[in-house]
N, C-alpha and C. Protein backbone atom coordinates (compact mmCIF):
# COMPACT_ATOMS: atom_id res chain seq x y z
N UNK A 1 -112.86 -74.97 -43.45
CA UNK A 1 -112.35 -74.88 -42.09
C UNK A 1 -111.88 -76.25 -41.59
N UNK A 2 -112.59 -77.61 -41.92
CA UNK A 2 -112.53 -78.54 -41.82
C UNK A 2 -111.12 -79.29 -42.34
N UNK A 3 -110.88 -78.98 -43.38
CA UNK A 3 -109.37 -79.19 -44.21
C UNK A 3 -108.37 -77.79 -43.36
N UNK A 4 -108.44 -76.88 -43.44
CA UNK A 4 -107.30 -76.16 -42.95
C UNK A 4 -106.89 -76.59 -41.23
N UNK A 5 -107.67 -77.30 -40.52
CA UNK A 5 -107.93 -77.80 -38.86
C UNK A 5 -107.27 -79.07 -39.15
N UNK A 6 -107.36 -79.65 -40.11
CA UNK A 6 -106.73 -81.37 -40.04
C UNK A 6 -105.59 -80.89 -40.88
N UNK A 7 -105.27 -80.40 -41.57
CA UNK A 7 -103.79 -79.95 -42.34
C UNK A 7 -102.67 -79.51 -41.00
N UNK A 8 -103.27 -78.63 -40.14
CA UNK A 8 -102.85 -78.38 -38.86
C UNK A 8 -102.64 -79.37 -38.31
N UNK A 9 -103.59 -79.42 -37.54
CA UNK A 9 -103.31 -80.90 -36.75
C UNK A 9 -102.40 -82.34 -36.86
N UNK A 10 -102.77 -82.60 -38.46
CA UNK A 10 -101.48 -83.48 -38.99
C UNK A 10 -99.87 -83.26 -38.59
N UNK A 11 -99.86 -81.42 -39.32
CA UNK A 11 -98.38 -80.61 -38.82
C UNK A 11 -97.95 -80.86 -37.60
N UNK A 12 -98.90 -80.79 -36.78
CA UNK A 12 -98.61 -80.50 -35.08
C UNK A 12 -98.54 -81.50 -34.53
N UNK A 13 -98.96 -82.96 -35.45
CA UNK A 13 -98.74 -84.41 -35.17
C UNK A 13 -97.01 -84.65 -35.39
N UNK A 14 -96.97 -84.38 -36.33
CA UNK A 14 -95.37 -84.82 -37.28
C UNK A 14 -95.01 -84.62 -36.39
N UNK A 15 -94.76 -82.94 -36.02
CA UNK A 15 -93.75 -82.03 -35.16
C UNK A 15 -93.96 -82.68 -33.67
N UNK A 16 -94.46 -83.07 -33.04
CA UNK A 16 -94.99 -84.00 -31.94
C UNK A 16 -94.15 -85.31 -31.78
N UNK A 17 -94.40 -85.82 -33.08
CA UNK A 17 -93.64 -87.09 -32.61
C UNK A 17 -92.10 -86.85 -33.18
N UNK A 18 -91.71 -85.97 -33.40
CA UNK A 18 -90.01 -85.64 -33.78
C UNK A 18 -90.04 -85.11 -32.27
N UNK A 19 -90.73 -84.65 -31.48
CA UNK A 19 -89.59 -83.64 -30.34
C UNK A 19 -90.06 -84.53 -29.29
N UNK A 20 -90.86 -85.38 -29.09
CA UNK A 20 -90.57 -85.95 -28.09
C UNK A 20 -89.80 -87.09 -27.12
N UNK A 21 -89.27 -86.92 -26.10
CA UNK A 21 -87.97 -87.77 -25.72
C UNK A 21 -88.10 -89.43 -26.72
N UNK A 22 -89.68 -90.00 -26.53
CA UNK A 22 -89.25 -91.18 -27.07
C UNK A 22 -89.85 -91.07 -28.37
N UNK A 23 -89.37 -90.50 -29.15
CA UNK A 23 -90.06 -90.02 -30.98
C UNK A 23 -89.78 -91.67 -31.49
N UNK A 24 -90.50 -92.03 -32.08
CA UNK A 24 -90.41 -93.15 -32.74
C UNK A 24 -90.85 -94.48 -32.14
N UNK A 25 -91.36 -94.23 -31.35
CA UNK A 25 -92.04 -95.55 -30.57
C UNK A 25 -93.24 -95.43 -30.54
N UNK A 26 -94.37 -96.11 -30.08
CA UNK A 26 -95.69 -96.87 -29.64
C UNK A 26 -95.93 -95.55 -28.70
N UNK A 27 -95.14 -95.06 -28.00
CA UNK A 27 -95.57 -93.76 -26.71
C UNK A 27 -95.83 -92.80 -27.73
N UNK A 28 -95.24 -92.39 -28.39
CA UNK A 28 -95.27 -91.14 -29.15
C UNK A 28 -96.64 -91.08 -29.47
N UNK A 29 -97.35 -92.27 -30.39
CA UNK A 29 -98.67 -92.34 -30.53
C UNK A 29 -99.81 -92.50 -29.19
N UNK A 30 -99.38 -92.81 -28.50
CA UNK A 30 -100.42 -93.31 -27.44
C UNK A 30 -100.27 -91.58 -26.71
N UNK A 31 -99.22 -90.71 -26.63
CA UNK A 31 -99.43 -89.88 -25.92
C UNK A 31 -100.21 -88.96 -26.63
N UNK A 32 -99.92 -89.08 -28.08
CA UNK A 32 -100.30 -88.09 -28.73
C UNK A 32 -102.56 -88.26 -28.98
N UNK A 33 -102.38 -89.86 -28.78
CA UNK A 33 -103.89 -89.90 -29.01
C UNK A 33 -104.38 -89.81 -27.49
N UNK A 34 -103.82 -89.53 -26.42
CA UNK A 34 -104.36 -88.93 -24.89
C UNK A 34 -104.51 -87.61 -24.98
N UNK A 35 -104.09 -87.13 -25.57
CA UNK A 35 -103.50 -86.03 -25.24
C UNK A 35 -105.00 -85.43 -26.73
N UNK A 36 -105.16 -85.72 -27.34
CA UNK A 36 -106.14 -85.43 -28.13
C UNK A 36 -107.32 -85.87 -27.70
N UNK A 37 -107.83 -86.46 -26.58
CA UNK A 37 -109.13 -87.09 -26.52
C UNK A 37 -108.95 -86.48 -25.22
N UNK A 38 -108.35 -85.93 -24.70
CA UNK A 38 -108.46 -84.81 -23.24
C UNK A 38 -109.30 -83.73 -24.56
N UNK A 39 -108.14 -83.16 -25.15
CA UNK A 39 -108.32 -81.82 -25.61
C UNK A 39 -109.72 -81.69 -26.56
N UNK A 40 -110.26 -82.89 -26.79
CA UNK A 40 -111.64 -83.10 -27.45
C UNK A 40 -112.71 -82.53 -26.61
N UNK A 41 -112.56 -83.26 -25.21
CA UNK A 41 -113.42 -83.79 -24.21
C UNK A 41 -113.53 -81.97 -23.96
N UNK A 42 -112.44 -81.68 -23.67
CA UNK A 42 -112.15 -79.71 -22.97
C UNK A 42 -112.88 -78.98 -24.44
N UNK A 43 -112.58 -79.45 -25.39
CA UNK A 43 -113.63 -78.36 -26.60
C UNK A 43 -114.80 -78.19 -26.20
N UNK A 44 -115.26 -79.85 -26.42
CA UNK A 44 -117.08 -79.98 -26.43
C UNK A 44 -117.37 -79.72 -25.67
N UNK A 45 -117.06 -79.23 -24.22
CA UNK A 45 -117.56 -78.20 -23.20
C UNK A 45 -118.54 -77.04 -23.88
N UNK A 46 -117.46 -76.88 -25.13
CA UNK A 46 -117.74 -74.91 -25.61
C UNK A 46 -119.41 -75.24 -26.64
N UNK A 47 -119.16 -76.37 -27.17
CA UNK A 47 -120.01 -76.44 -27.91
C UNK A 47 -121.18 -77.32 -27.95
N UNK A 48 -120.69 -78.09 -26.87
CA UNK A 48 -122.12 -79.14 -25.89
C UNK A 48 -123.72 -78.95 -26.16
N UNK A 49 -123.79 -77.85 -25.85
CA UNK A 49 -125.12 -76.81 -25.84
C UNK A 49 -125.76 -76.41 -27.34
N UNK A 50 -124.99 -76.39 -27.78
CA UNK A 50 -125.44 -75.71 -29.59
C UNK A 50 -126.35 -77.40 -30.29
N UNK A 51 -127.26 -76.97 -30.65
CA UNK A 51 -127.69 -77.64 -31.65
C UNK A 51 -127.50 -78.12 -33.35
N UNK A 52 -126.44 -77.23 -33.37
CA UNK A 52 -125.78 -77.83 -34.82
C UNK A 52 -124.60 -77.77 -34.43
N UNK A 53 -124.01 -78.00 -35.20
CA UNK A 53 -122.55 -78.13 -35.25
C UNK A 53 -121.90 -76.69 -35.71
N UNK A 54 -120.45 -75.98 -34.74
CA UNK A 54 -120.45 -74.79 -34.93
C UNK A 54 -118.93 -74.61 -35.93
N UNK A 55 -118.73 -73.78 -36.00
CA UNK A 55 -117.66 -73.08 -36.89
C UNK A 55 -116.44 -73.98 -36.13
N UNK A 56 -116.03 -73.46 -34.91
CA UNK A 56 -115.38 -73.86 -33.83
C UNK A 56 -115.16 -75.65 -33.77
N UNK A 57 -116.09 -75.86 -33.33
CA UNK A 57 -116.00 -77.37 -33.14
C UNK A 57 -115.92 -78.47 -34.68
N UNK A 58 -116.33 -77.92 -36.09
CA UNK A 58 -115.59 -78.11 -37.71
C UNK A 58 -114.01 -78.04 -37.67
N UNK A 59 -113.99 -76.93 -37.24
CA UNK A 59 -112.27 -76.72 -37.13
C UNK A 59 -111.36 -76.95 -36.61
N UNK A 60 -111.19 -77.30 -35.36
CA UNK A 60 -110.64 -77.78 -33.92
C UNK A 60 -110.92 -79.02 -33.43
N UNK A 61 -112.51 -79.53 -33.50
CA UNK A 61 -112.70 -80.73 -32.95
C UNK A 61 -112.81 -82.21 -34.34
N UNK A 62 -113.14 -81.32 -35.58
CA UNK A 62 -113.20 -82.58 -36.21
C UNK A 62 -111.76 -82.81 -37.02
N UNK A 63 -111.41 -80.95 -37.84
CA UNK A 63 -110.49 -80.99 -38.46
C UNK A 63 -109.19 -80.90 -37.60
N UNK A 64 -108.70 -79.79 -36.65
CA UNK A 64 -107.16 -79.92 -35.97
C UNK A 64 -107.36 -81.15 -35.42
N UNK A 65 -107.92 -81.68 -34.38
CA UNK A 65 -107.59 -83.04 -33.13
C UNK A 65 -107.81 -84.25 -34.48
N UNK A 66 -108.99 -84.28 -35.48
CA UNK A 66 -109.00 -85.18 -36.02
C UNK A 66 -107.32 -85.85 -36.84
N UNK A 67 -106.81 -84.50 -37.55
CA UNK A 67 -105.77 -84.60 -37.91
C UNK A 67 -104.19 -85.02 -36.81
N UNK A 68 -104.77 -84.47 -35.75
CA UNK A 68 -103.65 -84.73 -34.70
C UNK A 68 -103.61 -85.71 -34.40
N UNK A 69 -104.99 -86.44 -33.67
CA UNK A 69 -104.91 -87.86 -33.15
C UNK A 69 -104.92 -88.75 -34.45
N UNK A 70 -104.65 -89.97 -34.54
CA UNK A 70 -104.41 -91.21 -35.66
C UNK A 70 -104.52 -92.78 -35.35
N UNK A 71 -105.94 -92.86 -35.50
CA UNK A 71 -106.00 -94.43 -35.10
C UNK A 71 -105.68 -95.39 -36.32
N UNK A 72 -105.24 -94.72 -37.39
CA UNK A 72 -104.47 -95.56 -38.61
C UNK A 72 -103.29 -96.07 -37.73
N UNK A 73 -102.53 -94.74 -37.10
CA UNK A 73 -100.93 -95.42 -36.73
C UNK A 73 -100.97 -96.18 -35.93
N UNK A 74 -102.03 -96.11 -34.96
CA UNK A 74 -102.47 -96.68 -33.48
C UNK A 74 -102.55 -98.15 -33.90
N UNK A 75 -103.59 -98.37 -35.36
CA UNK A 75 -103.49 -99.94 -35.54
C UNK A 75 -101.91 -100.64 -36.37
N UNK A 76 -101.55 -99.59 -36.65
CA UNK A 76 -100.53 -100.24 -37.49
C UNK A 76 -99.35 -100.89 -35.87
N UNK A 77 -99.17 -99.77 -35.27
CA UNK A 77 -98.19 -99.72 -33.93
C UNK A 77 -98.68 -101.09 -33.86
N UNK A 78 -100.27 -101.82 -33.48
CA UNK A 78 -100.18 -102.74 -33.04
C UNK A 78 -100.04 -103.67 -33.73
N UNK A 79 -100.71 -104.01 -34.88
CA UNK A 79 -100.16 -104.97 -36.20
C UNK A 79 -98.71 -105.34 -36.04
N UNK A 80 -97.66 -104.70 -36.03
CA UNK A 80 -96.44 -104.40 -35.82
C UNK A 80 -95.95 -104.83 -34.67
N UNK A 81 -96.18 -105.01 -33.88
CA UNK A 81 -95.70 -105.37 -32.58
C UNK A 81 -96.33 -106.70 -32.28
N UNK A 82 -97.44 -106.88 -32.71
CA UNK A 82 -97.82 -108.34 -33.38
C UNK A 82 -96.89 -109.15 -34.35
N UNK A 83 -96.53 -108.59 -35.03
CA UNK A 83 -95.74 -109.73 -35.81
C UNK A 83 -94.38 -109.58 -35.49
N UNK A 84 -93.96 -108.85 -34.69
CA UNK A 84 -92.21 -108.93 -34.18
C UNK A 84 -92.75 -110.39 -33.00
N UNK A 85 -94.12 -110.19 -33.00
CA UNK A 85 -93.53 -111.57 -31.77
C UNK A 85 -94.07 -111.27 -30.32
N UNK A 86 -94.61 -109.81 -30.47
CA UNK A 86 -94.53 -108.89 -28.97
C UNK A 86 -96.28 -108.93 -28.43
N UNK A 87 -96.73 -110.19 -28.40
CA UNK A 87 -97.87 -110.06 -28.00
C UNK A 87 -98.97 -109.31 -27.08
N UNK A 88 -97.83 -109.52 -26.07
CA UNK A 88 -98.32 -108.82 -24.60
C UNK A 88 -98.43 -107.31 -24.93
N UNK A 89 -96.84 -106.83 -25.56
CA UNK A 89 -96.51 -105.50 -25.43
C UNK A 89 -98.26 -105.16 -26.23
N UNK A 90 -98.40 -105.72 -27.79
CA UNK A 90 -99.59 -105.33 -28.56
C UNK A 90 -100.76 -105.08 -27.48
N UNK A 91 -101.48 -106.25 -26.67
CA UNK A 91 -102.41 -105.98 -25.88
C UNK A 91 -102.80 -104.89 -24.92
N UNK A 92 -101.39 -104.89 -24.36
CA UNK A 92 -101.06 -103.63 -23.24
C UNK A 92 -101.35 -102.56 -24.35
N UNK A 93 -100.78 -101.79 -25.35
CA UNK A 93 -100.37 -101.19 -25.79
C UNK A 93 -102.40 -100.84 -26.33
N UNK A 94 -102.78 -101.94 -26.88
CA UNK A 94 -104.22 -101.71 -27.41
C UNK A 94 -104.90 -101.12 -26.53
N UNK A 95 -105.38 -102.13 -25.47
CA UNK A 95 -106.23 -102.10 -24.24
C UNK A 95 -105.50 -100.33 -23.52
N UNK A 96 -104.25 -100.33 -23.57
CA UNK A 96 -103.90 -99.00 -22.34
C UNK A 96 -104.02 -97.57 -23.53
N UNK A 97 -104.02 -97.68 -24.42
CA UNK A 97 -104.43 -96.57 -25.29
C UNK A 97 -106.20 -96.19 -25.21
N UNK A 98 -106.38 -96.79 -25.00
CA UNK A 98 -108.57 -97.08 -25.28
C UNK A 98 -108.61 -96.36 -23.73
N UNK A 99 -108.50 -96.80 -23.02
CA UNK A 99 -108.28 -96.83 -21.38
C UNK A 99 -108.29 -95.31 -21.04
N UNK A 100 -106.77 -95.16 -21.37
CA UNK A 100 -106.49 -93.70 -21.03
C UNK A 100 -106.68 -92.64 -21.98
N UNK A 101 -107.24 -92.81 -23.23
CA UNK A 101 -107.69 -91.85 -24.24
C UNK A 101 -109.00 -91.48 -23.45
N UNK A 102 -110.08 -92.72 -23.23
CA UNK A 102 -111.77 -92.32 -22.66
C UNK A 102 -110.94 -91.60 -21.30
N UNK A 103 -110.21 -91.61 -20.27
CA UNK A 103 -110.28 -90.94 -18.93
C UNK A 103 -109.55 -89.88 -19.64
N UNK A 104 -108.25 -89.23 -20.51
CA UNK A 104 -108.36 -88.37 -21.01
C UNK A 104 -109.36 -87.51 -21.33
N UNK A 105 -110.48 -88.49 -22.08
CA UNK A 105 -111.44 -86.88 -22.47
C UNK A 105 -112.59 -86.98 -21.70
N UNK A 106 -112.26 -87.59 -20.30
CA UNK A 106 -113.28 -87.43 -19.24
C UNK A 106 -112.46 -86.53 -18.58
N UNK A 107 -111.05 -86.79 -18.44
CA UNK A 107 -110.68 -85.28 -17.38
C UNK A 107 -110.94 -83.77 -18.60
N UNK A 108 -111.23 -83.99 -19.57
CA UNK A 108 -110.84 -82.79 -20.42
C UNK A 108 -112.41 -82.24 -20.28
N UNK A 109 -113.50 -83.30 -20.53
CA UNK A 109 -114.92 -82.52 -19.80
C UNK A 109 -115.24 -81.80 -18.67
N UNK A 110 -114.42 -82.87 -17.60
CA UNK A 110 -114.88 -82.32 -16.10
C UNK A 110 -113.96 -81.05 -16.45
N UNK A 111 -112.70 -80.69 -16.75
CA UNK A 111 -112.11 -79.23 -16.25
C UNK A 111 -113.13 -77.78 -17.58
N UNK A 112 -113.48 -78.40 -18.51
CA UNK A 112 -114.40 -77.93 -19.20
C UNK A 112 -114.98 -77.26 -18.63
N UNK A 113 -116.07 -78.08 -17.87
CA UNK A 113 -117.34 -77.93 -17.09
C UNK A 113 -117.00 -76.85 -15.73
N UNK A 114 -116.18 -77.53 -14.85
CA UNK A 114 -115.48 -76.74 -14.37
C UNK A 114 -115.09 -75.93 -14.54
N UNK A 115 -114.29 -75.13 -15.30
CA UNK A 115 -114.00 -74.07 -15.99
C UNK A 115 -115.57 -73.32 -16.27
């Protein structure tokens, strides 16, 4: 379940950063790893409570989001923008990904919970 959830997730990564307005930039990744650490935060709502680890949260939370989100590309983006010269952009780019990934999967708990 674990491999068929990150095989997904990878897919739904690719296809992610081809359709969105700025495909090929530093956003593409930073939205895509917000946007996965909301949708983490909104799982473990379901599975918070369980004492082992469930079918659900193998498949969705370690394998699809694991495969979706990518802190390989996340360091490379910044490596990369480090050596063009782009210091600031790197920092911003480090520091505002960390930032808004944790309040991502703090809004993705509270509507969880809420919910």
């Amino acid at each position: 379940m674990i491999a068929l959830g990150g095989a997904t997730g990878s897919v739904l990564r690719a296809a992610a950063m081809r359709w969105q307005p700025w495909a090929g930039s530093v956003l593409s990744i930073l939205v895509i790893n917000v946007l996965g650490s909301f949708l983490i935060g909104l799982l473990w709502t379901a599975v918070e409570s369980r004492t082992t680890p469930s079918v659900l949260w193998n498949a969705l939370g370690v394998g699809a989001l694991g495969g979706f989100t990518t802190y390989s590309t996340y360091s490379l983006d910044i490596l990369r923008l480090m050596e063009a010269g782009r210091f600031g952009s790197a920092a911003v780019y480090a520091a505002g990904t960390m930032v808004l990934a944790v309040l991502g999967c703090g809004a993705g708990l509270a509507l969880g919970r809420w919910l």
